[in-house]
PDB file of N, CA and C in Angstrom:
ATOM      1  N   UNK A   1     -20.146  -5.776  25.580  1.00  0.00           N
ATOM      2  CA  UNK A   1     -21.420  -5.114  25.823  1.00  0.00           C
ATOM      3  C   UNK A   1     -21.233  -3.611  25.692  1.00  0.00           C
ATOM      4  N   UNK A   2     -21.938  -2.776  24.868  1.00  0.00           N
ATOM      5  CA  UNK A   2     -22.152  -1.516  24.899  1.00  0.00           C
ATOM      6  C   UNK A   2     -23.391  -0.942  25.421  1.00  0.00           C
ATOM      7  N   UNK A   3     -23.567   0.390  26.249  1.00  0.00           N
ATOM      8  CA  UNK A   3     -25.033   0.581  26.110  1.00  0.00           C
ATOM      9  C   UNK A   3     -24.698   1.914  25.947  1.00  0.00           C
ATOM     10  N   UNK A   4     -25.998   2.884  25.609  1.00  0.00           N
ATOM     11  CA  UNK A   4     -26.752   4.167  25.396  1.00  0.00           C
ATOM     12  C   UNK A   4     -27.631   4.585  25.865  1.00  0.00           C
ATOM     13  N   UNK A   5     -27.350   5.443  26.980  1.00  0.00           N
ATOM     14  CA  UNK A   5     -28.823   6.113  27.369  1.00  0.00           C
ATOM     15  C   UNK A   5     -29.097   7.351  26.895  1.00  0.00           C
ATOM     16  N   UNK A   6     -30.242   7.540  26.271  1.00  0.00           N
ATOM     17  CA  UNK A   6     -30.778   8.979  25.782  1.00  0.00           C
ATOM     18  C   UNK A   6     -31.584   9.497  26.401  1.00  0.00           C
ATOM     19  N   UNK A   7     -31.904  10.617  27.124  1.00  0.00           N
ATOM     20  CA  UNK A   7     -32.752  11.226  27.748  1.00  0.00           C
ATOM     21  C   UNK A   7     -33.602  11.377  26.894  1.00  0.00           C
ATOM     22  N   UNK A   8     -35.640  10.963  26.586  1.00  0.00           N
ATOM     23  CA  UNK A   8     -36.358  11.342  25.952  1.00  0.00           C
ATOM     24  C   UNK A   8     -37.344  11.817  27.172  1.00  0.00           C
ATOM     25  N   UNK A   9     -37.519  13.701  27.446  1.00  0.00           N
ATOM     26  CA  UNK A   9     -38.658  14.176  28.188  1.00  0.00           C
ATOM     27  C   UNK A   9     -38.659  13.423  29.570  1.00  0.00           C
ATOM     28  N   UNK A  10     -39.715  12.582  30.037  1.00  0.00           N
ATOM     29  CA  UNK A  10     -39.599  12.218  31.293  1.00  0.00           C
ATOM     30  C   UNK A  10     -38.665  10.959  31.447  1.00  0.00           C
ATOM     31  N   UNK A  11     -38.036  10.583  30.920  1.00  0.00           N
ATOM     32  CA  UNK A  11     -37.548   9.323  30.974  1.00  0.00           C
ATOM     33  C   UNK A  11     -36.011   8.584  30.187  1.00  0.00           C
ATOM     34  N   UNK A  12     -35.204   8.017  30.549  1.00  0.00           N
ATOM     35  CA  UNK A  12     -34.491   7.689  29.694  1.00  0.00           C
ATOM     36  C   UNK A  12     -34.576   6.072  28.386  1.00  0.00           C
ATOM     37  N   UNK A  13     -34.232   6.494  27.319  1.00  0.00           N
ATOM     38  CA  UNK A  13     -34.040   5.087  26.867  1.00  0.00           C
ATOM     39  C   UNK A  13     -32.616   4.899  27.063  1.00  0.00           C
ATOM     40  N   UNK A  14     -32.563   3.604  26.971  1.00  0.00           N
ATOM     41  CA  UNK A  14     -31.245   2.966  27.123  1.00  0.00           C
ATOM     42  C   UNK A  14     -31.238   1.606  26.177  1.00  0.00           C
ATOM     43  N   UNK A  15     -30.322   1.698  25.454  1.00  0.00           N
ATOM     44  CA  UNK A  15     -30.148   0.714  24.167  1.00  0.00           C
ATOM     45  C   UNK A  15     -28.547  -0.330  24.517  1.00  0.00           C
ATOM     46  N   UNK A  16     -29.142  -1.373  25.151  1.00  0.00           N
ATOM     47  CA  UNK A  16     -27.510  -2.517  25.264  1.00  0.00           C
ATOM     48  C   UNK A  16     -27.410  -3.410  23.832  1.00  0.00           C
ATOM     49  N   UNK A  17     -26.169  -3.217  23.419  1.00  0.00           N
ATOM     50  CA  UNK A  17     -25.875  -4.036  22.246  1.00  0.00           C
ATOM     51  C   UNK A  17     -24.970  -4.942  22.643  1.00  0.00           C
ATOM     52  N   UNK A  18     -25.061  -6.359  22.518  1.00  0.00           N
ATOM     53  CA  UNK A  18     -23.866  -7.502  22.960  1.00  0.00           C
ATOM     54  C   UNK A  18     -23.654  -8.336  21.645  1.00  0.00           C
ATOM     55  N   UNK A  19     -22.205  -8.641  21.838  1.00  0.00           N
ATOM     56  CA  UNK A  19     -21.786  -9.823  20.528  1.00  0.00           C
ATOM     57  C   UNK A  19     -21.579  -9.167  19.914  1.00  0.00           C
ATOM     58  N   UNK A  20     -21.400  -9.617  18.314  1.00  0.00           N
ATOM     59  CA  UNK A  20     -20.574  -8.812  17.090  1.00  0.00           C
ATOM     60  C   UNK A  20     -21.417  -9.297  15.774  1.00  0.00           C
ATOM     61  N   UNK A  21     -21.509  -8.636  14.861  1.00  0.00           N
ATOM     62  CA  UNK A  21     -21.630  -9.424  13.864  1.00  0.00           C
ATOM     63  C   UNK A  21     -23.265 -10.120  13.528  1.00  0.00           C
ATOM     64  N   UNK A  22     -23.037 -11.574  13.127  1.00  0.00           N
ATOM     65  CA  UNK A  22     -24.114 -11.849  12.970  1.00  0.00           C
ATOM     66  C   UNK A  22     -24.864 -12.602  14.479  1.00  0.00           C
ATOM     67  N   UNK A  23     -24.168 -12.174  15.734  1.00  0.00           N
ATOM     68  CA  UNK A  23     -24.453 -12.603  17.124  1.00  0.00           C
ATOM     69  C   UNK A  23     -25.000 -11.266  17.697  1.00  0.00           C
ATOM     70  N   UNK A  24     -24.555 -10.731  16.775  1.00  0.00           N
ATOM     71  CA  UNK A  24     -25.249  -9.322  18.012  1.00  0.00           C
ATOM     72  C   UNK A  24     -26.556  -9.468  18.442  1.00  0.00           C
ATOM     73  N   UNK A  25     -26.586  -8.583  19.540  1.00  0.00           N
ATOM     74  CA  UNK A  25     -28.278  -8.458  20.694  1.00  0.00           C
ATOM     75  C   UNK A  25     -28.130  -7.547  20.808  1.00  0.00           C
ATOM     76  N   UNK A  26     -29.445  -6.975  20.231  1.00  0.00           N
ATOM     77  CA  UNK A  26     -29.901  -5.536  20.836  1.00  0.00           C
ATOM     78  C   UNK A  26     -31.296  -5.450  21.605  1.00  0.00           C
ATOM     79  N   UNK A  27     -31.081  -4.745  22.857  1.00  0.00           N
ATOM     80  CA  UNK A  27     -31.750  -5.083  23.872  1.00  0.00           C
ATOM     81  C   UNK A  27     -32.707  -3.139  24.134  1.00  0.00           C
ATOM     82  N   UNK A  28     -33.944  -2.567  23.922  1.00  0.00           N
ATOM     83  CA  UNK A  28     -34.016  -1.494  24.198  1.00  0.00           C
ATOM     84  C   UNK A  28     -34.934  -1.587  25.612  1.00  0.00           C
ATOM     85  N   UNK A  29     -34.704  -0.463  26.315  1.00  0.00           N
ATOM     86  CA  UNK A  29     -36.102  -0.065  27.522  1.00  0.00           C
ATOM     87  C   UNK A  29     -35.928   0.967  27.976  1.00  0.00           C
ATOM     88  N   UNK A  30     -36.982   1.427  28.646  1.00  0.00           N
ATOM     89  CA  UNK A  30     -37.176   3.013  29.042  1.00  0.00           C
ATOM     90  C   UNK A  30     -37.908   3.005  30.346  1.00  0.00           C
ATOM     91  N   UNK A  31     -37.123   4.081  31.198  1.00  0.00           N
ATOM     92  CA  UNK A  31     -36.620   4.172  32.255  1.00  0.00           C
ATOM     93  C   UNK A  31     -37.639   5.433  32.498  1.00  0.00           C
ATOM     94  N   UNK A  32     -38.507   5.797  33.386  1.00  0.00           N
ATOM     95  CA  UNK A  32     -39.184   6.796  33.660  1.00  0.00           C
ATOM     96  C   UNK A  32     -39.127   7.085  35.110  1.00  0.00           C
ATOM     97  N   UNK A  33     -38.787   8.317  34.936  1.00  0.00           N
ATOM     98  CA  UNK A  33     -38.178   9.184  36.093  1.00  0.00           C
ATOM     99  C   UNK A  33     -38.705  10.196  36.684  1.00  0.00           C
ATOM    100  N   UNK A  34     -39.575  10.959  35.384  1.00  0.00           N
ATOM    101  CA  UNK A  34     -39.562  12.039  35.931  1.00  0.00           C
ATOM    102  C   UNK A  34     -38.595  13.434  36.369  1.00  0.00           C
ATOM    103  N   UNK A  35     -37.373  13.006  35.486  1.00  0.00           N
ATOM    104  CA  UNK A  35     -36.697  14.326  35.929  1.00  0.00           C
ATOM    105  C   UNK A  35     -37.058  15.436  35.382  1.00  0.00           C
ATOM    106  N   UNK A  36     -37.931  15.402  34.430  1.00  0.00           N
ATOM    107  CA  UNK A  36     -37.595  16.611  33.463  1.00  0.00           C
ATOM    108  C   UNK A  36     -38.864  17.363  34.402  1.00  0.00           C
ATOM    109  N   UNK A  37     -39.314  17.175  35.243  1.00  0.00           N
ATOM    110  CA  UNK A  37     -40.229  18.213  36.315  1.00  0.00           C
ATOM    111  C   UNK A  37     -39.667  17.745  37.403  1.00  0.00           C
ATOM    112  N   UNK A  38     -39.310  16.855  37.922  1.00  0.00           N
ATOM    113  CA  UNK A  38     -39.389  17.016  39.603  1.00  0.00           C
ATOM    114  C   UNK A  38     -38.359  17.923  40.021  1.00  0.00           C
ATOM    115  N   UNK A  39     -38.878  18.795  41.371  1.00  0.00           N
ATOM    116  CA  UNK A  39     -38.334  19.870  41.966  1.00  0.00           C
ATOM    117  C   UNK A  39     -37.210  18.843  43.098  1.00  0.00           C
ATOM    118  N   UNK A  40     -36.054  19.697  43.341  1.00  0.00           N
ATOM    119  CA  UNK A  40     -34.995  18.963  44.216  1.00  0.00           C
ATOM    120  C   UNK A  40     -35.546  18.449  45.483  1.00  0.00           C
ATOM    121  N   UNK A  41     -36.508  19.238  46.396  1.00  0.00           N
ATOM    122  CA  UNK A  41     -37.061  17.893  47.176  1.00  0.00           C
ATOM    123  C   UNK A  41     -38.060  16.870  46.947  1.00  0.00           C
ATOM    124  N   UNK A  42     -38.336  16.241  45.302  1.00  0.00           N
ATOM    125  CA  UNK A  42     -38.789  15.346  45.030  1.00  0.00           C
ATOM    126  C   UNK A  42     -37.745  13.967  44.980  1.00  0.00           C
ATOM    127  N   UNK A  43     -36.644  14.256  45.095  1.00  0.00           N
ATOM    128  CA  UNK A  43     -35.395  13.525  44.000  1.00  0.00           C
ATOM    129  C   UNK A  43     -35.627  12.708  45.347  1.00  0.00           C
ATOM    130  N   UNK A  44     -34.582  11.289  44.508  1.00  0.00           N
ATOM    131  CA  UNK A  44     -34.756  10.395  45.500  1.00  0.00           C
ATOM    132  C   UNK A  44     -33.406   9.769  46.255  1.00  0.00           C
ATOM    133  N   UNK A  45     -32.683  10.473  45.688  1.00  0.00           N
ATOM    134  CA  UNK A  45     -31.015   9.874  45.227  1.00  0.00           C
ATOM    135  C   UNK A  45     -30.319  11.827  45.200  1.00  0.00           C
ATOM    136  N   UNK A  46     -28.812  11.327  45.149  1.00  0.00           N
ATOM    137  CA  UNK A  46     -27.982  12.310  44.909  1.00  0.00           C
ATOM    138  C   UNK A  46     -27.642  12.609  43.711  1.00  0.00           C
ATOM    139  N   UNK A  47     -28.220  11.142  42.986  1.00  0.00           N
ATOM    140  CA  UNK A  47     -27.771  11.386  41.505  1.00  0.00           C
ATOM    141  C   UNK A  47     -29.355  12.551  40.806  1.00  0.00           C
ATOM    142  N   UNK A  48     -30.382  11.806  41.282  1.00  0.00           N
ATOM    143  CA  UNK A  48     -31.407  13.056  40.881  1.00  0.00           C
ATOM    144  C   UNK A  48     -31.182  14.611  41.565  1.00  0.00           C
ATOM    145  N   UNK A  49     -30.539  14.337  42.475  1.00  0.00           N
ATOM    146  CA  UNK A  49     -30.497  16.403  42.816  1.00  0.00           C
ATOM    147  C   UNK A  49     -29.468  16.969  42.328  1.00  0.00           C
ATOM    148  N   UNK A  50     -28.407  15.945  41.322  1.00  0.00           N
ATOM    149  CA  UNK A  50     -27.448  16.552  40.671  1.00  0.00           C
ATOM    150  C   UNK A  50     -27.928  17.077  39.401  1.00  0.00           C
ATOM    151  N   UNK A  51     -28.940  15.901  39.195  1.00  0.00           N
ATOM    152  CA  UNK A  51     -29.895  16.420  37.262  1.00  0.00           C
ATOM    153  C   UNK A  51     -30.719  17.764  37.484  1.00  0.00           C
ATOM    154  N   UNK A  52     -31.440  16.973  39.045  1.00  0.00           N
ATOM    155  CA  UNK A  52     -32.360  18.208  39.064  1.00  0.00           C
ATOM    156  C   UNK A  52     -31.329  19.451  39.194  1.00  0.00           C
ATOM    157  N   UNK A  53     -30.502  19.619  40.188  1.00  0.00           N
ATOM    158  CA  UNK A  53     -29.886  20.797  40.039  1.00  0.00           C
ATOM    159  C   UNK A  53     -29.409  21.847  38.541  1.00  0.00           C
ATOM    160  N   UNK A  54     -28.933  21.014  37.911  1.00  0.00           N
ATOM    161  CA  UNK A  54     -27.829  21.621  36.666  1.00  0.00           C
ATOM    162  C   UNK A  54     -29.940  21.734  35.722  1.00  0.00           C
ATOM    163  N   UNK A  55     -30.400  21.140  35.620  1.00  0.00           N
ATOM    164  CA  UNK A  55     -31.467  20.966  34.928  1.00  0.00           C
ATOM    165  C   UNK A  55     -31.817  22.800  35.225  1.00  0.00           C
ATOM    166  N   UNK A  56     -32.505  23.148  36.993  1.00  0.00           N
ATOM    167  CA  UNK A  56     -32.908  24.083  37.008  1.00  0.00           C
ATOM    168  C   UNK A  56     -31.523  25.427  36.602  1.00  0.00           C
ATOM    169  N   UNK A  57     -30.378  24.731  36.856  1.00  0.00           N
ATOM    170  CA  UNK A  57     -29.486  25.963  36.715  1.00  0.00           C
ATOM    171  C   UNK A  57     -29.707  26.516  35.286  1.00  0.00           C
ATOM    172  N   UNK A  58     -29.598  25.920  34.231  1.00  0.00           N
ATOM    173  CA  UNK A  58     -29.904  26.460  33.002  1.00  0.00           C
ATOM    174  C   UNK A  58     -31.047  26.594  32.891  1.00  0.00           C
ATOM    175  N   UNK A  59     -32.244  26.360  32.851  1.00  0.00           N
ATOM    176  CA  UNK A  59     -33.699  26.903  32.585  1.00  0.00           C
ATOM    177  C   UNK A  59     -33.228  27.977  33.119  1.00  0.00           C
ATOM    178  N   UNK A  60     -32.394  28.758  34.645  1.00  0.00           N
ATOM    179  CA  UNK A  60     -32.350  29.832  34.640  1.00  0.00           C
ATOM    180  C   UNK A  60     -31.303  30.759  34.421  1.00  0.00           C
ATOM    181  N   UNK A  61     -30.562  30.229  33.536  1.00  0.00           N
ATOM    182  CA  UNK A  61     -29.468  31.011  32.873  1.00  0.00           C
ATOM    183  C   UNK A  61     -29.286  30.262  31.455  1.00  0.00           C
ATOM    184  N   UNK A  62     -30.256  30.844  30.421  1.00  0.00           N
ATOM    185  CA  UNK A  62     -30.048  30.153  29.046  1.00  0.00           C
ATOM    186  C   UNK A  62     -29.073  30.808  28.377  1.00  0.00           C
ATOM    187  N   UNK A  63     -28.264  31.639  28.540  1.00  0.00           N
ATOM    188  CA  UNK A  63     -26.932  31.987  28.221  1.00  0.00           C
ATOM    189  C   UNK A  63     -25.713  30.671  27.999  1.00  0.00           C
ATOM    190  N   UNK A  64     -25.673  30.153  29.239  1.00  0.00           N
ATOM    191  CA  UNK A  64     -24.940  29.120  29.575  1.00  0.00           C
ATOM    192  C   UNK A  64     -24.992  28.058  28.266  1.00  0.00           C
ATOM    193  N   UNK A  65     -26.761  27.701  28.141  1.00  0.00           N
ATOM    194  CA  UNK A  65     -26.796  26.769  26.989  1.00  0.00           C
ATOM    195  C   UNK A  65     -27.762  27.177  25.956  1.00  0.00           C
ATOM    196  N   UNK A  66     -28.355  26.196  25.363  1.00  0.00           N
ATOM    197  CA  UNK A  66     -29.406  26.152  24.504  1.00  0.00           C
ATOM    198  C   UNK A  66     -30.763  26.683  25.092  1.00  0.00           C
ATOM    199  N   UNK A  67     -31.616  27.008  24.412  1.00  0.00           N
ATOM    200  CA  UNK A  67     -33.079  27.063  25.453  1.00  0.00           C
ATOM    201  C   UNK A  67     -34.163  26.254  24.857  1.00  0.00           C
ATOM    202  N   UNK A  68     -33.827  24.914  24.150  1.00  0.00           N
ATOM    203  CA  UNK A  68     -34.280  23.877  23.677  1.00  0.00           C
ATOM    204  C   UNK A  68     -34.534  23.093  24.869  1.00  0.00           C
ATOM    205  N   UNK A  69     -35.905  22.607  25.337  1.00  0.00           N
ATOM    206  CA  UNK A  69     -35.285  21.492  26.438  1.00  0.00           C
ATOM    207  C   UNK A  69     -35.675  20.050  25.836  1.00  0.00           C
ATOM    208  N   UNK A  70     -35.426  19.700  24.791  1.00  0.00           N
ATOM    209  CA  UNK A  70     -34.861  18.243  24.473  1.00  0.00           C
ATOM    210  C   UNK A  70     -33.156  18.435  24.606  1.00  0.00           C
ATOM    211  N   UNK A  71     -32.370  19.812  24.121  1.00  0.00           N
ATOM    212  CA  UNK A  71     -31.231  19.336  24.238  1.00  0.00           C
ATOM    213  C   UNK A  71     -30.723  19.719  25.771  1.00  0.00           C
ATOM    214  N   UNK A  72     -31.407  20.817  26.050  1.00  0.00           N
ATOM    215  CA  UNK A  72     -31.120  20.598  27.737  1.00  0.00           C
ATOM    216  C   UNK A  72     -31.083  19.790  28.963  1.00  0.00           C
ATOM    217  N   UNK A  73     -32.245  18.993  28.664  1.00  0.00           N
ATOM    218  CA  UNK A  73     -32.227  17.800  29.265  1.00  0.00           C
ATOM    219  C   UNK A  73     -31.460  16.517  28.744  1.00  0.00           C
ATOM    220  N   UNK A  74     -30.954  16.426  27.552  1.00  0.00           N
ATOM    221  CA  UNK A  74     -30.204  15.451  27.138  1.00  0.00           C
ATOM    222  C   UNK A  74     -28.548  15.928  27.495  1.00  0.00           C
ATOM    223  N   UNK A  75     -28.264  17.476  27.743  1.00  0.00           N
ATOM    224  CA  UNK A  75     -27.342  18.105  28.267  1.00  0.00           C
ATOM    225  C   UNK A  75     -26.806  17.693  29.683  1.00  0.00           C
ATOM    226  N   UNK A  76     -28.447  17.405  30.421  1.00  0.00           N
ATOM    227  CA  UNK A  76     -28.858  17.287  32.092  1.00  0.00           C
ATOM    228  C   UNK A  76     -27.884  15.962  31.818  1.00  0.00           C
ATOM    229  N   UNK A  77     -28.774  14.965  31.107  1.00  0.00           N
ATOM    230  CA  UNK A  77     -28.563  13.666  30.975  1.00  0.00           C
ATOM    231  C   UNK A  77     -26.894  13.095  31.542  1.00  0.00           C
ATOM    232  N   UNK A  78     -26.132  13.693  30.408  1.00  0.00           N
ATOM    233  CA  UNK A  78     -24.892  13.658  30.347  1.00  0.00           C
ATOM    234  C   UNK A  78     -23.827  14.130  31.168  1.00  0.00           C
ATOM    235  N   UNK A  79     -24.288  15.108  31.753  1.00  0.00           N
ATOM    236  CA  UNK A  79     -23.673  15.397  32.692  1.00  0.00           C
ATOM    237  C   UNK A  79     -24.457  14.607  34.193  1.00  0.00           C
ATOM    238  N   UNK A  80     -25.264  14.309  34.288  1.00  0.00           N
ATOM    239  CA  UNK A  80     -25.068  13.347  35.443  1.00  0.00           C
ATOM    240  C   UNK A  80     -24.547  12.125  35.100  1.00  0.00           C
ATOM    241  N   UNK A  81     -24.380  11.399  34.133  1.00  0.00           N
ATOM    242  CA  UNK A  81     -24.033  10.210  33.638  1.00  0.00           C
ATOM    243  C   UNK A  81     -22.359  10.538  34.287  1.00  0.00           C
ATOM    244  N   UNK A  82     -21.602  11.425  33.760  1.00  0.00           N
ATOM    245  CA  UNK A  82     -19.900  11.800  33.487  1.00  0.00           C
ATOM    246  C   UNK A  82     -20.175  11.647  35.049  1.00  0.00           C
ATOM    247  N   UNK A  83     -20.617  12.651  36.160  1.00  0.00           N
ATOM    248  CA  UNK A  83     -20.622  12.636  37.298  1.00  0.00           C
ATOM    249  C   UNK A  83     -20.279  11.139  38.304  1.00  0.00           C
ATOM    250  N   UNK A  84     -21.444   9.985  37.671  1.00  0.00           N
ATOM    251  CA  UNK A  84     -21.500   8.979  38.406  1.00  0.00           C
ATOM    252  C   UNK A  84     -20.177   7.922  37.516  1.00  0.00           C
ATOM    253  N   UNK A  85     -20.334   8.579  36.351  1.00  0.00           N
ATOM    254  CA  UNK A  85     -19.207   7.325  36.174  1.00  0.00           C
ATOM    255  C   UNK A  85     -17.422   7.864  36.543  1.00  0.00           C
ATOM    256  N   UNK A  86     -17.733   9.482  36.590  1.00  0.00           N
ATOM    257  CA  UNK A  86     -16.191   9.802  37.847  1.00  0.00           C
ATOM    258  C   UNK A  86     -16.310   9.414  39.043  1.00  0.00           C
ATOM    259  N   UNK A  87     -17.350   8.836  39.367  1.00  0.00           N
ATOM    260  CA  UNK A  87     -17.219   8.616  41.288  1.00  0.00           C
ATOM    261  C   UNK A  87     -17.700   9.892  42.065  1.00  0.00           C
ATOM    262  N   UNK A  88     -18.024  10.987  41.430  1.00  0.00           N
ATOM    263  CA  UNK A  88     -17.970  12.236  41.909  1.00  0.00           C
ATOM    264  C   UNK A  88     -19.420  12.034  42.764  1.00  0.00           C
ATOM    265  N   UNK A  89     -20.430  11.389  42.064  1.00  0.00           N
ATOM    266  CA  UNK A  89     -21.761  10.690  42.530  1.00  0.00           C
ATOM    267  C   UNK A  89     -22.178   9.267  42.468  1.00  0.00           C
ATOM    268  N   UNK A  90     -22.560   8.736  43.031  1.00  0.00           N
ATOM    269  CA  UNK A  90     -22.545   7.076  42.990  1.00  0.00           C
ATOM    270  C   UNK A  90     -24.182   7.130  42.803  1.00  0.00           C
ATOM    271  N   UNK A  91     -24.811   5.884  42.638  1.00  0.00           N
ATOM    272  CA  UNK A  91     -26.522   5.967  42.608  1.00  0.00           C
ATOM    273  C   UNK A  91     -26.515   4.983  44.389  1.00  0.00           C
ATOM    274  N   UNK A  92     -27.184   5.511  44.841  1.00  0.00           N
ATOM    275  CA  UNK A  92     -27.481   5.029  46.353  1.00  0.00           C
ATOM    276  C   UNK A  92     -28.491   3.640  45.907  1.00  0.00           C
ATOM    277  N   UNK A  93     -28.135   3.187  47.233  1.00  0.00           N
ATOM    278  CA  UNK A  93     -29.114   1.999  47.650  1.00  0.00           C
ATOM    279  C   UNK A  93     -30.279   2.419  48.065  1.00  0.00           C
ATOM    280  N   UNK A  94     -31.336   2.128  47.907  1.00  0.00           N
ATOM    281  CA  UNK A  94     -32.670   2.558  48.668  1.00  0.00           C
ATOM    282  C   UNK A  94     -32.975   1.876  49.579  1.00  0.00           C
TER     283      UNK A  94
END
């Protein structure tokens, strides 16, 4: 099983591919969140006040990155992804 999540604006897609060949499954859906506006006491999780955080840090230092926000937020994306899959952030139970 492989998957891909892409940050598009409010929401992520995420694309799972399983099997090989002429078995493969490709599976798409999209995930709406809302990160690309909600302010840090909207978040619901630690993993959203980590997006939201780094999200607002560059909108206010575009030095740092791009001042595109498709790639900023796909920037956001990725770096909370690396975060939770070091353990550094886990996604909570609600």
């Amino acid at each position: 099983m492989n998957s891909k999540r892409t940050r598009k604006g409010s929401g992520v897609k995420v694309v799972i591919t399983t099997g090989h060949g002429n078995t493969e499954s490709v599976s798409e859906y999209f995930e709406v969140d809302k990160l690309n506006t909600k302010q840090t006491q909207e978040a619901r999780d630690n993993y959203e006040k980590v997006f939201i955080t780094i999200r607002q840090l560059l909108e206010n230092n575009e030095q740092y990155c791009c001042d595109d926000e498709t790639d900023r937020l796909s920037l956001c994306q990725d770096i909370s992804d690396i975060l939770r899959k070091s353990s550094l952030i886990r996604k909570e139970e609600r």
